[in-house]
Protein backbone atom coordinates (compact mmCIF):
# COMPACT_ATOMS: atom_id res chain seq x y z
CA UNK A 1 -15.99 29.90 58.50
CA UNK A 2 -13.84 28.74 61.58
CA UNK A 3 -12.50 26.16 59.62
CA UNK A 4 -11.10 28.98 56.87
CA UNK A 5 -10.02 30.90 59.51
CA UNK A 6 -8.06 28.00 61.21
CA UNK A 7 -6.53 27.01 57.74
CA UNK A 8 -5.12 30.81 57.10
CA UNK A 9 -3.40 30.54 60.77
CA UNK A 10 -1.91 27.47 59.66
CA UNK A 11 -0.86 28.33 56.53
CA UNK A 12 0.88 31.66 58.30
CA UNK A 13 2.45 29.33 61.20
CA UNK A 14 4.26 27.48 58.12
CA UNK A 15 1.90 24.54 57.91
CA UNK A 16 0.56 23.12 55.11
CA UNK A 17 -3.80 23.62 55.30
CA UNK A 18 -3.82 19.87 54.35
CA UNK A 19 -1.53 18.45 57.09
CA UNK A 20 -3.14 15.93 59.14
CA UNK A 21 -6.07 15.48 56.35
CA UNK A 22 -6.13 11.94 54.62
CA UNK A 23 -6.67 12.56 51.17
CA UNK A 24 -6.95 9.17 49.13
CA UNK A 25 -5.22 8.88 45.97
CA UNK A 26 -6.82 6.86 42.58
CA UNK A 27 -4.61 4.48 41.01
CA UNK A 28 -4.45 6.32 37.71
CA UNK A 29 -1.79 4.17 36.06
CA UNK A 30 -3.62 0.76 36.23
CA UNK A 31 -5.56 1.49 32.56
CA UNK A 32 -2.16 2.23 30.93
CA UNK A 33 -0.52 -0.68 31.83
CA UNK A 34 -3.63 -2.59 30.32
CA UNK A 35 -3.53 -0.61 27.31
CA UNK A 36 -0.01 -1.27 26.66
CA UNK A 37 -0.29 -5.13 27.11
CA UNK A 38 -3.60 -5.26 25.12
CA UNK A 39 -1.97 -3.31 22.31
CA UNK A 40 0.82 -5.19 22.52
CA UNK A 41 -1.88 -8.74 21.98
CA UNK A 42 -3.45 -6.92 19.56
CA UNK A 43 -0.67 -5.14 16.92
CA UNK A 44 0.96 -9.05 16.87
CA UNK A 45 -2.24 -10.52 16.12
CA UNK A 46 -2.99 -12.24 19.57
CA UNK A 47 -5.81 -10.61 19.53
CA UNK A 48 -7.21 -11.14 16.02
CA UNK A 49 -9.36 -8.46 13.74
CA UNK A 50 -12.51 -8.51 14.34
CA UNK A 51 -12.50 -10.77 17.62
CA UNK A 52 -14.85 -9.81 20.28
CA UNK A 53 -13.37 -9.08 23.96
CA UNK A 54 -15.31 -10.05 26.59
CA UNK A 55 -14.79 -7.64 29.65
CA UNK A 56 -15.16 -10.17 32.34
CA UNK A 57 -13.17 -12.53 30.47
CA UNK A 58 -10.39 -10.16 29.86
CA UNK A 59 -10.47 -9.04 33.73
CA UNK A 60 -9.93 -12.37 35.07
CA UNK A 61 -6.65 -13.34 32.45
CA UNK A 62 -4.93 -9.48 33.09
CA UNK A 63 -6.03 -9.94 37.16
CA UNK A 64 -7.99 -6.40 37.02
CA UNK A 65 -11.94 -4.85 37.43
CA UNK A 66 -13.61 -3.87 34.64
CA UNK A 67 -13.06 -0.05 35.95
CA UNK A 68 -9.55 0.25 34.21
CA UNK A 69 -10.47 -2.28 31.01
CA UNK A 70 -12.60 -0.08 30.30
CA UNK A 71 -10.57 2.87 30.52
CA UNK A 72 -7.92 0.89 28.60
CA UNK A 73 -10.68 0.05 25.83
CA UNK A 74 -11.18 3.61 25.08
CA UNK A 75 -7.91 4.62 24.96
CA UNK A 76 -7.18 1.74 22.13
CA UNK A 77 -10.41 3.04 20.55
CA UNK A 78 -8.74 6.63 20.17
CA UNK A 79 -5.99 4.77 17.99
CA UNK A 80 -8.62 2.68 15.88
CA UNK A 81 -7.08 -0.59 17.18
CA UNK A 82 -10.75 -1.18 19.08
CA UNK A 83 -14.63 -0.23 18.47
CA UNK A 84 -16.77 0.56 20.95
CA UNK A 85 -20.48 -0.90 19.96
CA UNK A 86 -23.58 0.53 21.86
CA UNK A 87 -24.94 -2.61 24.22
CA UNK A 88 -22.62 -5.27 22.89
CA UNK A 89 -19.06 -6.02 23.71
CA UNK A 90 -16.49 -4.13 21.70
CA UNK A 91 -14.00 -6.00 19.36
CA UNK A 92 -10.47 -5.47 17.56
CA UNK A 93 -10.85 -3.13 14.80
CA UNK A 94 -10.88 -5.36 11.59
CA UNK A 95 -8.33 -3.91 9.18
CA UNK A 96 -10.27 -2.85 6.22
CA UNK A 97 -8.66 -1.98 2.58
CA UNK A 98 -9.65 1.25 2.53
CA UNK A 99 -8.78 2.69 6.23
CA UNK A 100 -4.80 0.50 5.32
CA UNK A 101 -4.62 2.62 2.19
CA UNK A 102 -5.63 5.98 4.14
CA UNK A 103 -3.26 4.78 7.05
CA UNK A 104 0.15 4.22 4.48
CA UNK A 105 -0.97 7.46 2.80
CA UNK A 106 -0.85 9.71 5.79
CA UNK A 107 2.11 7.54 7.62
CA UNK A 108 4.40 7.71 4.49
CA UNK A 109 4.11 11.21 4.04
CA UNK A 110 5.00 11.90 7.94
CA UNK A 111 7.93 8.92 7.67
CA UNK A 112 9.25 11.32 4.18
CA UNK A 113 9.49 14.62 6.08
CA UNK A 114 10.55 13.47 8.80
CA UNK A 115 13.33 11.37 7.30
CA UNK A 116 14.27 14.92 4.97
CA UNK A 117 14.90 16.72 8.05
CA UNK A 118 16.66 13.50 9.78
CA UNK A 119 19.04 13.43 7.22
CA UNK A 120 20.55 17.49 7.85
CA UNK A 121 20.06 17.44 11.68
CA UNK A 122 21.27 14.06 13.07
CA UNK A 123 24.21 14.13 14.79
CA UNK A 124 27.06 11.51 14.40
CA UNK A 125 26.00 10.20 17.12
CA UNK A 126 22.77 9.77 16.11
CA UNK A 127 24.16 7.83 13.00
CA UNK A 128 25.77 5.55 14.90
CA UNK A 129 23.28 4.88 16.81
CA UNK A 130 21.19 4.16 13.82
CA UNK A 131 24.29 2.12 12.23
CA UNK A 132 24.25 -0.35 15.46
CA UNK A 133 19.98 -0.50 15.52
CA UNK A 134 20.74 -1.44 11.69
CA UNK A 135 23.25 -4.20 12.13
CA UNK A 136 21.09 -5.78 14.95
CA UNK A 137 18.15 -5.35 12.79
CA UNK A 138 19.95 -7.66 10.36
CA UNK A 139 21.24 -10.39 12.58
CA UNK A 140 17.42 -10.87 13.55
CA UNK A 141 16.82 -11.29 10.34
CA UNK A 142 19.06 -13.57 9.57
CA UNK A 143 18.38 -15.43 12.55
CA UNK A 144 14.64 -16.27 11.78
CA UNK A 145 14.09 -13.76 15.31
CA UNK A 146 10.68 -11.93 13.65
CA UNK A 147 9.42 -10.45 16.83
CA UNK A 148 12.37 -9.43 17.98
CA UNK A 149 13.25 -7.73 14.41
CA UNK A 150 9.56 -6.75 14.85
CA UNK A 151 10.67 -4.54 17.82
CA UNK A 152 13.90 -3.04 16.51
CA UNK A 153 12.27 -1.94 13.48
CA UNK A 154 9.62 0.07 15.36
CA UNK A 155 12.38 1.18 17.23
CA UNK A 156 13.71 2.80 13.53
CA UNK A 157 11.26 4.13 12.62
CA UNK A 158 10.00 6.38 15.43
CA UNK A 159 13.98 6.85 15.92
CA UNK A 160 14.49 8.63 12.67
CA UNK A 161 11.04 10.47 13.64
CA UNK A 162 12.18 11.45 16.82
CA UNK A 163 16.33 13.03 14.71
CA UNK A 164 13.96 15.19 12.77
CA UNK A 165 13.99 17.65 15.78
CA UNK A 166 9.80 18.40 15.48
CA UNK A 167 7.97 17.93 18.10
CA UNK A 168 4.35 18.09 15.79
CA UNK A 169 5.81 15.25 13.38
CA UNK A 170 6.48 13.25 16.20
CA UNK A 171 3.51 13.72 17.99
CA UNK A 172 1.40 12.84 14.93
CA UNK A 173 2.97 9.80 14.14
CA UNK A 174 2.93 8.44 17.94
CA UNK A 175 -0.93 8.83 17.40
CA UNK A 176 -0.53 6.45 14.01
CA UNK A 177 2.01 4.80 15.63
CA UNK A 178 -0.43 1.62 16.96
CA UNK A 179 -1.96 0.97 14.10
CA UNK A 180 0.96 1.49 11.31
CA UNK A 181 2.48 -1.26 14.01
CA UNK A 182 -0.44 -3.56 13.57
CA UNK A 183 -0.60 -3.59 9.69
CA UNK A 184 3.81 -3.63 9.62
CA UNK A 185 3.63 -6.74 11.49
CA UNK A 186 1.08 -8.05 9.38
CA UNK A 187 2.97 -7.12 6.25
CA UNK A 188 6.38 -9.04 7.76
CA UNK A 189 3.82 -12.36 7.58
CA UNK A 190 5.20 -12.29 3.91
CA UNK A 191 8.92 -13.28 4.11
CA UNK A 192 9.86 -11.92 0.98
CA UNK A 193 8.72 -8.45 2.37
CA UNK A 194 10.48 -8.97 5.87
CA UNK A 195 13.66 -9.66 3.22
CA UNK A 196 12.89 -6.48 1.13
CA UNK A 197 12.44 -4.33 4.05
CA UNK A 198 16.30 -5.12 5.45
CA UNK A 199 17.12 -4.09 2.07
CA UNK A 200 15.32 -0.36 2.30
CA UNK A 201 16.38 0.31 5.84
CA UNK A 202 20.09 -0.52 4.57
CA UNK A 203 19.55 1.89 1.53
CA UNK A 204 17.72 4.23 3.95
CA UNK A 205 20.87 4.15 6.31
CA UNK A 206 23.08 5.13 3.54
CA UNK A 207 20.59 7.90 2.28
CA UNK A 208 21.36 9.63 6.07
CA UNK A 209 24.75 8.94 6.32
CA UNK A 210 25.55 10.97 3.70
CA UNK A 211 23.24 13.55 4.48
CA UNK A 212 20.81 13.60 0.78
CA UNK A 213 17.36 14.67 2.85
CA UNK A 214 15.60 14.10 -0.99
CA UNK A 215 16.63 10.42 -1.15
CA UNK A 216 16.13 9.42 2.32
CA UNK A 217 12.62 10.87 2.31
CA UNK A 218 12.13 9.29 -0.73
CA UNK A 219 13.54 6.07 0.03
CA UNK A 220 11.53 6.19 3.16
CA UNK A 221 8.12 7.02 1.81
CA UNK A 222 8.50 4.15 -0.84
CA UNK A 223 9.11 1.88 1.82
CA UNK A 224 5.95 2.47 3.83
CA UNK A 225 4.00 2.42 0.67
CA UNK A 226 5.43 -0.98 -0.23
CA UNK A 227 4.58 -2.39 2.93
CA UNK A 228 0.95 -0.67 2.48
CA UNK A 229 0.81 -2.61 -0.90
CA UNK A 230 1.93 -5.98 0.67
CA UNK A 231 -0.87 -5.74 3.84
CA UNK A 232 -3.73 -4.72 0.94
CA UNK A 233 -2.07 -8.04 -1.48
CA UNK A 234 -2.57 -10.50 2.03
CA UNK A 235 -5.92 -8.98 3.08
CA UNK A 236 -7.17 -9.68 -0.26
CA UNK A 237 -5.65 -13.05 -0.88
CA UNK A 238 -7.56 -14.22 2.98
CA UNK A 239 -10.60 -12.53 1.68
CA UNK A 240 -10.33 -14.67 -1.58
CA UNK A 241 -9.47 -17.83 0.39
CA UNK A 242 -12.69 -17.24 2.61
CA UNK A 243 -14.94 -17.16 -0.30
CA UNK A 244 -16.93 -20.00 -2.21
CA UNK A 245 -15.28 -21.48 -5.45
CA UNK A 246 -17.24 -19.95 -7.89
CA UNK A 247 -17.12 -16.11 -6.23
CA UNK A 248 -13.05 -16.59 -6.06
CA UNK A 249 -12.90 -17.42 -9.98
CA UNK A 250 -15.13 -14.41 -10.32
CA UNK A 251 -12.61 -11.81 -7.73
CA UNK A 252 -9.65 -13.49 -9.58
CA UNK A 253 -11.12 -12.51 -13.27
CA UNK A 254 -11.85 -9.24 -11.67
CA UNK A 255 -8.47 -8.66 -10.49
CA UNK A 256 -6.75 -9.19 -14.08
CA UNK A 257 -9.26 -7.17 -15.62
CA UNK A 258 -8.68 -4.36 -13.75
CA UNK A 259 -4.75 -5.03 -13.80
CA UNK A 260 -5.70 -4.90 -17.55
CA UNK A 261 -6.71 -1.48 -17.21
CA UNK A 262 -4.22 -0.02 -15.21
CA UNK A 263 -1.80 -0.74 -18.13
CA UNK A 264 -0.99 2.20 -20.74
């Protein structure tokens, strides 16, 4: 009671109630910083699908407790890039056929509208911006520079995001944004998809320049489906690979019969 009273004179006398009082602060931004560099390891493949991370392994190679790991590891299990398993360590999410065709499905629509409304509310600015971010994009390319493209091309896409002026687009796709990177940079394994998607992004750049918001979405949602396509194509092909003989003559029969049926 005192004490109350003392505080209100204080506070009247201009002083804060809390001068004088040591009031400790947590270091709140240590499990971010993990998060980031794990999901960095993990969207380039560092960290492999399906690996197991052991916590005190992973403390002593990022110099931290297991306090903010763990923090970090839930925050990476929120995007899907990690599983949490009841008494056993948690691993990388493996990328699984169905949850990549779900992932394209939902990120290609997003990528369409957002690129529609892109294309009638960028600014010139913006378009030059975009016109430089493409040019770079391309001497990467040509240079053999696949991370670095790796990076500029994320930086595209949530660019072109970010022009179509909504704030729930944007916010959707940052939350798919971790692992549409993962499964991208798996796709650009195949160099004859890292030299179709320069192609699209220049066709893409045109499709906003002159301001058609039906062909750029268009153009846009094709391309994420494409690269959706190419990630399924690789998973199977390692899944093949991994199996006996006999069972891959089997999948492979399998796969032109059902090519077979797909046909009119």
């Amino acid at each position: 009671m005192a004490q109350g009273k003392k505080a209100k004179a204080d506070t009247r006398r201009g002083r804060s109630a809390i001068a004088g009082r040591r009031l400790r602060l947590q270091r709140t931004g240590l499990h971010k910083e993990t998060m980031e560099r794990l999901r960095n390891l993990i969207v380039r493949g560092d960290l492999a699908p399906g690996e197991t991370l052991v916590e005190a392994d992973l403390s002593e190679a990022l110099g931290i407790s297991r306090t903010p790991l763990r923090e970090a590891l839930k925050l990476l299990a929120s995007e899907g890039l990690v599983e949490l398993r009841l008494n056993r360590s948690a691993m990388i999410a493996p990328m699984r056929q169905e949850e990549i065709d779900e992932l394209f499905e939902a990120v290609s629509g997003i990528e369409r509208v957002a690129a529609e409304h892109a294309a009638l509310r960028m600014t010139e600015r913006d378009l030059e911006k975009l016109d430089q971010l493409q040019e770079r994009m391309e001497r990467l390319h040509d240079s053999g520079k696949l991370r670095d493209y790796f990076e500029l091309n994320q930086q595209i896409h949530s660019f072109i995001v970010a022009c179509s002026r909504n704030r729930a687009l944007k916010a959707t796709h940052d939350w798919l944004l971790g692992r549409a990177e993962r499964a991208r940079f798996f796709a650009l394994s195949s160099q004859e998809r890292w030299d179709e998607s320069v192609q699209e992004h220049r066709a893409l750049l045109a499709a906003l320049k002159e301001r058609d918001a039906e062909r750029a979405g268009r153009l846009l949602a094709q391309h994420v489906v494409r690269t959706g396509i190419v990630v399924r194509e690789i998973l199977n092909s390692k899944l093949e690979a991994a199996m006996p003989p006999d069972d891959q003559s089997a999948a492979a029969r399998g796969g032109r019969a059902a090519q077979q049926e797909e046909r009119p």
